[in-house]
C-alpha atoms as a PDB file:
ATOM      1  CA  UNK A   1     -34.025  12.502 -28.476  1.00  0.00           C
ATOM      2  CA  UNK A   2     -31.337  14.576 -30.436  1.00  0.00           C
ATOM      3  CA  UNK A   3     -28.286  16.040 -28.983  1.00  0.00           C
ATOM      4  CA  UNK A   4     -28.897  19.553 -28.625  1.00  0.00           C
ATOM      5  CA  UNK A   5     -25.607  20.143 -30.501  1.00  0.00           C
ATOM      6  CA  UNK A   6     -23.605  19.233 -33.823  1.00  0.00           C
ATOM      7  CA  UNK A   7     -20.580  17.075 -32.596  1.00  0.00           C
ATOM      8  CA  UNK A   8     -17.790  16.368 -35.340  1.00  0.00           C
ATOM      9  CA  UNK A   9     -16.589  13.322 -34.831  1.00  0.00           C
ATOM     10  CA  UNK A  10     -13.085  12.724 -33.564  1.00  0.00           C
ATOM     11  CA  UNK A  11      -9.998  11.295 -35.506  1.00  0.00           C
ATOM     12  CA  UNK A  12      -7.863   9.410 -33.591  1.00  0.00           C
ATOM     13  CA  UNK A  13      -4.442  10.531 -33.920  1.00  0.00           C
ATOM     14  CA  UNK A  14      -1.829   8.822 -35.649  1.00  0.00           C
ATOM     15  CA  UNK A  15       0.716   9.190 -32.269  1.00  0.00           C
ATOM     16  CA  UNK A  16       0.444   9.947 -28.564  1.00  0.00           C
ATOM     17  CA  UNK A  17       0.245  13.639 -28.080  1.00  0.00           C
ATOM     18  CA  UNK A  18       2.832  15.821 -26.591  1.00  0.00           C
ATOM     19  CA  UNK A  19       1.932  15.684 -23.454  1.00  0.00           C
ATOM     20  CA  UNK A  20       1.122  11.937 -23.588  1.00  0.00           C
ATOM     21  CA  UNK A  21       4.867  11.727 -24.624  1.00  0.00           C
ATOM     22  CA  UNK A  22       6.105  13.711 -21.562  1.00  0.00           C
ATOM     23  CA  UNK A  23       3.897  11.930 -19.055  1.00  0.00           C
ATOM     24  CA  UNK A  24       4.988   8.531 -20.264  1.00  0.00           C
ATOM     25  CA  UNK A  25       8.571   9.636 -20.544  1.00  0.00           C
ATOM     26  CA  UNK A  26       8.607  11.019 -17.250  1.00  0.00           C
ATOM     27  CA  UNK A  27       6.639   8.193 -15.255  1.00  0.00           C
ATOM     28  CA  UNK A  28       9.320   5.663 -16.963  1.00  0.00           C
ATOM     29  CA  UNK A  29      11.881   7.425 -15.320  1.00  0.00           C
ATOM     30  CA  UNK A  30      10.428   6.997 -11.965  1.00  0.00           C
ATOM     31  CA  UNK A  31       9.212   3.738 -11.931  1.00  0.00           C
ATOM     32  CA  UNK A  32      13.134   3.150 -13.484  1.00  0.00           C
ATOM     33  CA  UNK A  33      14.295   5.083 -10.982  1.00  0.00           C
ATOM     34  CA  UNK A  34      16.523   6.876 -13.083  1.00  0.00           C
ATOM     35  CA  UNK A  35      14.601   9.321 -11.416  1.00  0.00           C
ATOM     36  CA  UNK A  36      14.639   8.445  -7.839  1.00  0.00           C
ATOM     37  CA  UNK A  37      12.771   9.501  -4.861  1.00  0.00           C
ATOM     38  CA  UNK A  38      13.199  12.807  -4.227  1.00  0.00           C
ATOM     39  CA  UNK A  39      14.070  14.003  -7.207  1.00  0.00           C
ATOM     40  CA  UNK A  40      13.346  17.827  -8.206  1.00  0.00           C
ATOM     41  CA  UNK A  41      11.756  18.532 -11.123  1.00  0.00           C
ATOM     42  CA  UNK A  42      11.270  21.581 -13.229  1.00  0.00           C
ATOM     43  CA  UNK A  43       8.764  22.516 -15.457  1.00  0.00           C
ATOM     44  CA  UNK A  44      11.685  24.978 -17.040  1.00  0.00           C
ATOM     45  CA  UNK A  45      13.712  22.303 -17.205  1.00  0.00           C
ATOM     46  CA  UNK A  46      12.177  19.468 -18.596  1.00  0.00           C
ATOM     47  CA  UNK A  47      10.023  21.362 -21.449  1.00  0.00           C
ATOM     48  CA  UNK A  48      13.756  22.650 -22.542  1.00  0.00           C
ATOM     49  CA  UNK A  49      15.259  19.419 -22.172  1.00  0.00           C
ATOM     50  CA  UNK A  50      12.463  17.999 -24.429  1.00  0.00           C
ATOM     51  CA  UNK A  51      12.435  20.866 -26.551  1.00  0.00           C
ATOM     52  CA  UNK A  52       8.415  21.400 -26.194  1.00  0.00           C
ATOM     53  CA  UNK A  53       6.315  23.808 -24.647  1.00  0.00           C
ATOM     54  CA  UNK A  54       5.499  24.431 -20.479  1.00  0.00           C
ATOM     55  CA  UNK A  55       1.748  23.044 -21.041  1.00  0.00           C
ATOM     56  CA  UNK A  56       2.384  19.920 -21.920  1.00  0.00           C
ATOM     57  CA  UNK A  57       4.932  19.437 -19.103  1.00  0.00           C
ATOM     58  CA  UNK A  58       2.626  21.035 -16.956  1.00  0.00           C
ATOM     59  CA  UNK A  59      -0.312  18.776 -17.686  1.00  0.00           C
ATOM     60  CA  UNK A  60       2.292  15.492 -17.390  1.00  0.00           C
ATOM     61  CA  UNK A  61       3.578  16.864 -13.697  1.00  0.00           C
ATOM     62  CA  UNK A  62      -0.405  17.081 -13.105  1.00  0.00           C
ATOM     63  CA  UNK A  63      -1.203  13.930 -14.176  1.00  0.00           C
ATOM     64  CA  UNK A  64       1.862  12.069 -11.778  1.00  0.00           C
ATOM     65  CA  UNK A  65       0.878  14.005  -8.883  1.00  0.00           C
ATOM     66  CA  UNK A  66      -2.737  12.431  -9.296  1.00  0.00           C
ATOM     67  CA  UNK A  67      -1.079   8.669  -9.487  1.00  0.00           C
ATOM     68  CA  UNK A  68       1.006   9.520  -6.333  1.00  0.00           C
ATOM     69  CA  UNK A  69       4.174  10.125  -8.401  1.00  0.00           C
ATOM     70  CA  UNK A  70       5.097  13.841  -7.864  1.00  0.00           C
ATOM     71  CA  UNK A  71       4.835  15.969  -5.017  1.00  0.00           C
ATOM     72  CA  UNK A  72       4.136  19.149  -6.381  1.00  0.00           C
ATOM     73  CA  UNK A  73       4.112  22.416  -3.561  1.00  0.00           C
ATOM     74  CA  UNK A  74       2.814  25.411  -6.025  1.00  0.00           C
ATOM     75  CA  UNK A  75       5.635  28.661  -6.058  1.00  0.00           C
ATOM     76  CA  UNK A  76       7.779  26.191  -4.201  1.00  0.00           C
ATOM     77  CA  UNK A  77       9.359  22.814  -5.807  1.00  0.00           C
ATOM     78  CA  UNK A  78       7.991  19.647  -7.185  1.00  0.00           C
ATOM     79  CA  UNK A  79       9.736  16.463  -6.178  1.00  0.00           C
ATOM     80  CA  UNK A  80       9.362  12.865  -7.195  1.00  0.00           C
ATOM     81  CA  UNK A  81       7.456  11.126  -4.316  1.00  0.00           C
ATOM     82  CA  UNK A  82       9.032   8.866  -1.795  1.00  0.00           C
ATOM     83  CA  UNK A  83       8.166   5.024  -1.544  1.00  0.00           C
ATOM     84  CA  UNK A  84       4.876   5.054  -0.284  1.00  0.00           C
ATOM     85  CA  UNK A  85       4.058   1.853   1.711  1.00  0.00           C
ATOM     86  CA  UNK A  86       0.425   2.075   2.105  1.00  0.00           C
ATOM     87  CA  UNK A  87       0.346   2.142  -1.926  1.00  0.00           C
ATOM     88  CA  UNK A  88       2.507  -0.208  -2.653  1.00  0.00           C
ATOM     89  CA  UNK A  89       0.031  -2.441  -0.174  1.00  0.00           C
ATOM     90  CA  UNK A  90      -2.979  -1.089  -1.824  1.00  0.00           C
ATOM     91  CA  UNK A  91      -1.623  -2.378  -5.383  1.00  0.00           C
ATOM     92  CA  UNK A  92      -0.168  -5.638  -3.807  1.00  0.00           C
ATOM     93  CA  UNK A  93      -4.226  -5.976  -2.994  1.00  0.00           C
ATOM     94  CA  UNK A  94      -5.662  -5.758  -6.177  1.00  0.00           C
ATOM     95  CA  UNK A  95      -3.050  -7.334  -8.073  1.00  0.00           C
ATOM     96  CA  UNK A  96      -3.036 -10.536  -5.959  1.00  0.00           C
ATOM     97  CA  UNK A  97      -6.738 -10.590  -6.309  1.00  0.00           C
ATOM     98  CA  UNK A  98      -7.011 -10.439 -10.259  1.00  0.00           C
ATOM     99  CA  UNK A  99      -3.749 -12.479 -10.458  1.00  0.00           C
ATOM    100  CA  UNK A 100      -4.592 -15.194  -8.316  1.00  0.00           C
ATOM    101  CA  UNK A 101      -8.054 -15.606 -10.309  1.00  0.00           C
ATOM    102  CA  UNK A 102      -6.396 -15.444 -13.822  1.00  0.00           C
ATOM    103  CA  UNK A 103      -3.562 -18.382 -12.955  1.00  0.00           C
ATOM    104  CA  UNK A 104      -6.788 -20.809 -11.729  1.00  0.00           C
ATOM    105  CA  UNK A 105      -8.267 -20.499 -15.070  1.00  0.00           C
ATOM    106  CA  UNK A 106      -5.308 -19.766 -17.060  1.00  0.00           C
ATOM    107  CA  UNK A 107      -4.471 -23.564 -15.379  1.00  0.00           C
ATOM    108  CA  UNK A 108      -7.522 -25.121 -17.028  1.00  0.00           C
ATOM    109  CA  UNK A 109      -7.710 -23.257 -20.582  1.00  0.00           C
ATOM    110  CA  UNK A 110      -3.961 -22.823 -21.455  1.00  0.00           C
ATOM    111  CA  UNK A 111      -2.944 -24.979 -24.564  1.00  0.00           C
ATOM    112  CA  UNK A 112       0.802 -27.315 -24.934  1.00  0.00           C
ATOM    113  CA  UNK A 113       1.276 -24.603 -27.268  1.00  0.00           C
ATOM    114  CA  UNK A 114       0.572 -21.726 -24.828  1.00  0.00           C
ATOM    115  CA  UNK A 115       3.264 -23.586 -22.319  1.00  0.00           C
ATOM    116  CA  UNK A 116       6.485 -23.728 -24.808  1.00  0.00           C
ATOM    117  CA  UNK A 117       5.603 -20.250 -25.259  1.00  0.00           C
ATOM    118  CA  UNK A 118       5.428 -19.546 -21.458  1.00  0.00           C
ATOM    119  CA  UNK A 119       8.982 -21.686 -21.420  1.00  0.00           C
ATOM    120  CA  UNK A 120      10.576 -19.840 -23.733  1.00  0.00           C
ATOM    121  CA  UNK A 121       9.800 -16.642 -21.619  1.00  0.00           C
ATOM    122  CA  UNK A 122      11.695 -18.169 -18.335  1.00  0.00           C
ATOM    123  CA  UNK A 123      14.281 -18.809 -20.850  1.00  0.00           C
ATOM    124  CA  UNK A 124      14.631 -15.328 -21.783  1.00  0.00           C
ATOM    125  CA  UNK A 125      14.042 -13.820 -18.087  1.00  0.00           C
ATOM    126  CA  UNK A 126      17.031 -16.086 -17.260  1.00  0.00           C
ATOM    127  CA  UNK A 127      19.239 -15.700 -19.532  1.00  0.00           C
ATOM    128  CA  UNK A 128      18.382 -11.103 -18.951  1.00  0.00           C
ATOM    129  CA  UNK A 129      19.341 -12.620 -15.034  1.00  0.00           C
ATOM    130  CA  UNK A 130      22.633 -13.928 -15.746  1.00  0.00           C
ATOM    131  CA  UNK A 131      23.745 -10.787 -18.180  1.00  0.00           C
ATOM    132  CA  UNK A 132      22.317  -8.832 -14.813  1.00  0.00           C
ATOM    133  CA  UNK A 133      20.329  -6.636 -17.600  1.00  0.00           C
ATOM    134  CA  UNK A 134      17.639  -5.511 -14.486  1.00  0.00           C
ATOM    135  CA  UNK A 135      15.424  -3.449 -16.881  1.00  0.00           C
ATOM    136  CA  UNK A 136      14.922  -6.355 -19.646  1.00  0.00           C
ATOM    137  CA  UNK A 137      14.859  -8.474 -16.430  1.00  0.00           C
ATOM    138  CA  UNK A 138      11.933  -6.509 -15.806  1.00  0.00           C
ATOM    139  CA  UNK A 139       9.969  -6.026 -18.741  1.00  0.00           C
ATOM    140  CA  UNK A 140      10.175  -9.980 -19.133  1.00  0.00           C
ATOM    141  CA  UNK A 141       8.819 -10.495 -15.743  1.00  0.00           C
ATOM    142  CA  UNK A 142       5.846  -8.252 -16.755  1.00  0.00           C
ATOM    143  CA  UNK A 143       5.566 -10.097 -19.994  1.00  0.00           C
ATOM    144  CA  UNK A 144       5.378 -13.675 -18.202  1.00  0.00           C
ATOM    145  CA  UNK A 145       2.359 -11.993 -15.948  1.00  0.00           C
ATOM    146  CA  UNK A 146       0.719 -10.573 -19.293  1.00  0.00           C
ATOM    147  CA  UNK A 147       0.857 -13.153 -21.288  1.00  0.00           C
ATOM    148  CA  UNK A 148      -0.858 -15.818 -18.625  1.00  0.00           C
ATOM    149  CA  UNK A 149      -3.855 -13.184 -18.910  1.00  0.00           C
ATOM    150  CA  UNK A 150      -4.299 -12.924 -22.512  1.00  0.00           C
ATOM    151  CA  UNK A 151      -3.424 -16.332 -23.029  1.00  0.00           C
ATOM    152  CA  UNK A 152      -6.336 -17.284 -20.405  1.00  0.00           C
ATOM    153  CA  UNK A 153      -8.420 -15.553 -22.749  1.00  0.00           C
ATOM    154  CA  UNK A 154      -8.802 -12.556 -20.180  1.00  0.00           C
ATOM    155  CA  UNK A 155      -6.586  -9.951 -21.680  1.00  0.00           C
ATOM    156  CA  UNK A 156      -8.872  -7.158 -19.412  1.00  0.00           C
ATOM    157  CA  UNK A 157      -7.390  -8.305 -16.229  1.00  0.00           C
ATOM    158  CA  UNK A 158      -4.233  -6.893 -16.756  1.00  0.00           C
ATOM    159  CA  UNK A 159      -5.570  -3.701 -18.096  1.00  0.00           C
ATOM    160  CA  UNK A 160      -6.423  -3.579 -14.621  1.00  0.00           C
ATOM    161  CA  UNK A 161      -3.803  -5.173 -13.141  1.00  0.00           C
ATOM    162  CA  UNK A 162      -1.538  -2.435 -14.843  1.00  0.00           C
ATOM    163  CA  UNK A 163      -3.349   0.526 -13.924  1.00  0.00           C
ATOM    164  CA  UNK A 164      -2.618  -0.486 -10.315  1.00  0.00           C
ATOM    165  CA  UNK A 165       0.242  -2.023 -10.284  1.00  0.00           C
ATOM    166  CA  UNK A 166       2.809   1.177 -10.696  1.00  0.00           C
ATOM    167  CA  UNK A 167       3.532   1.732  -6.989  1.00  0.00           C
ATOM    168  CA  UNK A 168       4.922  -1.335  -6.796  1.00  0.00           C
ATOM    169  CA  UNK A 169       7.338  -1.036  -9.927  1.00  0.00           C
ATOM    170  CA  UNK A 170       9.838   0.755  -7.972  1.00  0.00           C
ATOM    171  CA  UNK A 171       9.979  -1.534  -5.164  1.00  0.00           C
ATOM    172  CA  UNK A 172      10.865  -4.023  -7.820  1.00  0.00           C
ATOM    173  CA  UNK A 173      12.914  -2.352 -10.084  1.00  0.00           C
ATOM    174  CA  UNK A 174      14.668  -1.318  -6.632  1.00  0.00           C
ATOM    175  CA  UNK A 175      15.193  -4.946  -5.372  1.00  0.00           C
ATOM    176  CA  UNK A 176      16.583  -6.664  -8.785  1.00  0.00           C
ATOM    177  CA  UNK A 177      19.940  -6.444  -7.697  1.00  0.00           C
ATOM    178  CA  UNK A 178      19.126  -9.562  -4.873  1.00  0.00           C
ATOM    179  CA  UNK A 179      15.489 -10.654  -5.964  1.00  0.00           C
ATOM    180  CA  UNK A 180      15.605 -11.983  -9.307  1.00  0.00           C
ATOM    181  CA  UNK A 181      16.613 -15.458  -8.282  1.00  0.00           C
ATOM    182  CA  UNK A 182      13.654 -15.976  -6.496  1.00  0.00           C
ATOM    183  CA  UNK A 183      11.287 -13.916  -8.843  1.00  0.00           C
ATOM    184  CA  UNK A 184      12.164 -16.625 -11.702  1.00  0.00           C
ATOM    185  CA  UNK A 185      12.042 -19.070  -9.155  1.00  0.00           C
ATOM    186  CA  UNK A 186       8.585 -18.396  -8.589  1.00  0.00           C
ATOM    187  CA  UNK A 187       7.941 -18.163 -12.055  1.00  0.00           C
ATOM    188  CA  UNK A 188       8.926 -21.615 -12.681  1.00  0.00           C
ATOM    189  CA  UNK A 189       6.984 -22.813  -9.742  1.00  0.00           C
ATOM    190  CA  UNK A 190       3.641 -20.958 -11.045  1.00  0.00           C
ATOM    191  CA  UNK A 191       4.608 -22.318 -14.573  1.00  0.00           C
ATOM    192  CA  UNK A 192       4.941 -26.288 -13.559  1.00  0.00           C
ATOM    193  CA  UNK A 193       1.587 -25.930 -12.047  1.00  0.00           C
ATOM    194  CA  UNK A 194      -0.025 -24.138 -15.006  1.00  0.00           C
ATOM    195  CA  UNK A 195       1.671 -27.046 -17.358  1.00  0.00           C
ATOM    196  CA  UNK A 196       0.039 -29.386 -14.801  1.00  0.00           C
ATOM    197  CA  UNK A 197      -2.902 -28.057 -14.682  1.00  0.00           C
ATOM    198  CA  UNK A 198      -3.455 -27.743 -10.723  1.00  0.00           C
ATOM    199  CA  UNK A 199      -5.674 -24.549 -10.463  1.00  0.00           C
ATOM    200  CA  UNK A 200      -5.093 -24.245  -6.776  1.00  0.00           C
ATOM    201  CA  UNK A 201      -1.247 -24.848  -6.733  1.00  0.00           C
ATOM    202  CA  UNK A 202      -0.930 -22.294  -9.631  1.00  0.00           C
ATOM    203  CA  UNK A 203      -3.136 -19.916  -6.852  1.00  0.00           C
ATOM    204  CA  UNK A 204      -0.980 -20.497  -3.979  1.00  0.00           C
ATOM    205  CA  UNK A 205       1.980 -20.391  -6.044  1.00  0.00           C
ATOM    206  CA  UNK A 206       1.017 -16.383  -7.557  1.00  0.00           C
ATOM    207  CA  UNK A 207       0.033 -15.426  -4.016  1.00  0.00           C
ATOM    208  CA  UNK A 208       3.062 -16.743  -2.192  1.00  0.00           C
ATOM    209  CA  UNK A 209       5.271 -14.570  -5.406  1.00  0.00           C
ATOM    210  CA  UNK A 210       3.214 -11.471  -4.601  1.00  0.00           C
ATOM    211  CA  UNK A 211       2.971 -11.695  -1.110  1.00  0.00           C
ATOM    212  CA  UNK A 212       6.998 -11.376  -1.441  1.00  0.00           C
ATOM    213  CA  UNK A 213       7.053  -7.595  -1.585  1.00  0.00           C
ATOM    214  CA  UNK A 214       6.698  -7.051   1.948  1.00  0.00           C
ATOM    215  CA  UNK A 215       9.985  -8.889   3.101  1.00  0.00           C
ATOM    216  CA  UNK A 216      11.699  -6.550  -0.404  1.00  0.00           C
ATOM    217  CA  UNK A 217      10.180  -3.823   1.758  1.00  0.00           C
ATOM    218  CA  UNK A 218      10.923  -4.188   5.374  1.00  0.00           C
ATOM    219  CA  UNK A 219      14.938  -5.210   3.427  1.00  0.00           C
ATOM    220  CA  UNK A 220      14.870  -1.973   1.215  1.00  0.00           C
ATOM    221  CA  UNK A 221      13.877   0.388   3.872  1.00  0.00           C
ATOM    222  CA  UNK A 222      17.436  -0.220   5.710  1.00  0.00           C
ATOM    223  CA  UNK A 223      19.259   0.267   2.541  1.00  0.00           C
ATOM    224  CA  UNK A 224      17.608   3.057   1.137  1.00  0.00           C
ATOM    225  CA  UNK A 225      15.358   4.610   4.271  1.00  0.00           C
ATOM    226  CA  UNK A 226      15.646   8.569   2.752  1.00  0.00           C
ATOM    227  CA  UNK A 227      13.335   6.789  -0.180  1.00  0.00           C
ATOM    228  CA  UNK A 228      10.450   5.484   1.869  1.00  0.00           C
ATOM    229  CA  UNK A 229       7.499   7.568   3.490  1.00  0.00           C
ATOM    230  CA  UNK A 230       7.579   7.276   7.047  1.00  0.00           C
ATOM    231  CA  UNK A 231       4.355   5.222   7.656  1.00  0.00           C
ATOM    232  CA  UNK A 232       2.704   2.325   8.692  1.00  0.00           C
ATOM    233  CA  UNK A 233       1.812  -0.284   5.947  1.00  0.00           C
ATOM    234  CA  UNK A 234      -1.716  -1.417   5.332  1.00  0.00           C
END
């Protein structure tokens, strides 16, 4: 059956568009927390700041309110969302339950050649630990967790592990300042199971590290309690 239409086909373009470029700029800033809970945000502001139009800006600011990231209260303000508890549980879920999966089968498909490059990773994180450089800290700790998928040969977990994971990004980012000891820690310990090849340790070991975000949590909230809903956690 033909489509009852002519459709051009599309070229893909050669950069993200405008407002690609706003929302990712602006949903760095959060999960950064260079813009921190309760944060206001201006449409005004941020399309001068980033010398582009209000549409783009306005179709960013929708796009963050739909992940959970902005608050916006039409004719009134729009405010970067507060530290919700019941999301950062929800993404603890699904992340634990893809992660735990990829490090049993990373353990029996990962080559010697796959572990030096795994090595060299802790070797980085650690050395971004002791120069207390939290946001390379960071993007190394989601670089150890990437690479264990692709190298696993399943590349489409963390597609979906990303796309859930954001919530919990500024509970980490937040808790670098005391928690990266025991995030490379655990890293280590996931690692020397992976390099021995014990499926079920390597399990145990990823579920024990993710399970950790509850104590950062319950810690956080009496530091910073203005930057966490009022809730009860899942």
């Amino acid at each position: 059956m033909e489509t009852p239409m002519a459709l051009r086909a599309l070229v893909p373009p050669d950069r993200p568009s405008v407002a690609d470029q706003v929302f990712e700029t602006l949903q760095t800033g959060i999960l950064s927390l260079e813009l921190p809970p309760g944060s206001k945000l201006s449409e005004v502001e941020v399309a001068s700041q980033m010398e582009v139009s209000r549409q783009p800006v306005r179709d960013a600011f929708y796009r963050l309110s739909k992940l959970g990231f902005l608050v916006i209260r039409p004719q009134r303000s729009t405010t970067v969302s507060l530290i919700s508890e019941a999301a950062v549980a929800r993404a603890r879920y699904v992340r634990t339950a893809l992660e735990v999966e990829t490090v049993r089968t990373a353990a029996e498909t990962l080559t010697p050649a796959d572990h030096v490059a795994l090595a060299a990773m802790l070797s980085a994180q650690e050395a971004a630990k002791d120069a207390q450089d939290k946001r390379l800290f960071h993007q190394l700790d989601d670089q150890f967790h990437r690479e264990i998928c692709h190298r696993a040969g399943i590349g489409f977990a963390w597609d979906l592990i990303n796309e859930n994971k954001a919530h919990m990004d500024r509970v980490r980012m937040l808790s670098l300042s005391f928690a990266s000891p025991q995030v490379l820690s655990d890293h280590g310990e996931i690692y020397d199971h992976l390099v021995r090849r014990d499926s079920e340790g390597a399990a145990d070991a990823m579920r024990l590290h993710l399970s950790r975000i509850g104590d950062l949590i319950e810690r956080l909230r009496g530091e910073k309690h203005a930057w966490f809903e009022s809730e009860v956690t899942l």
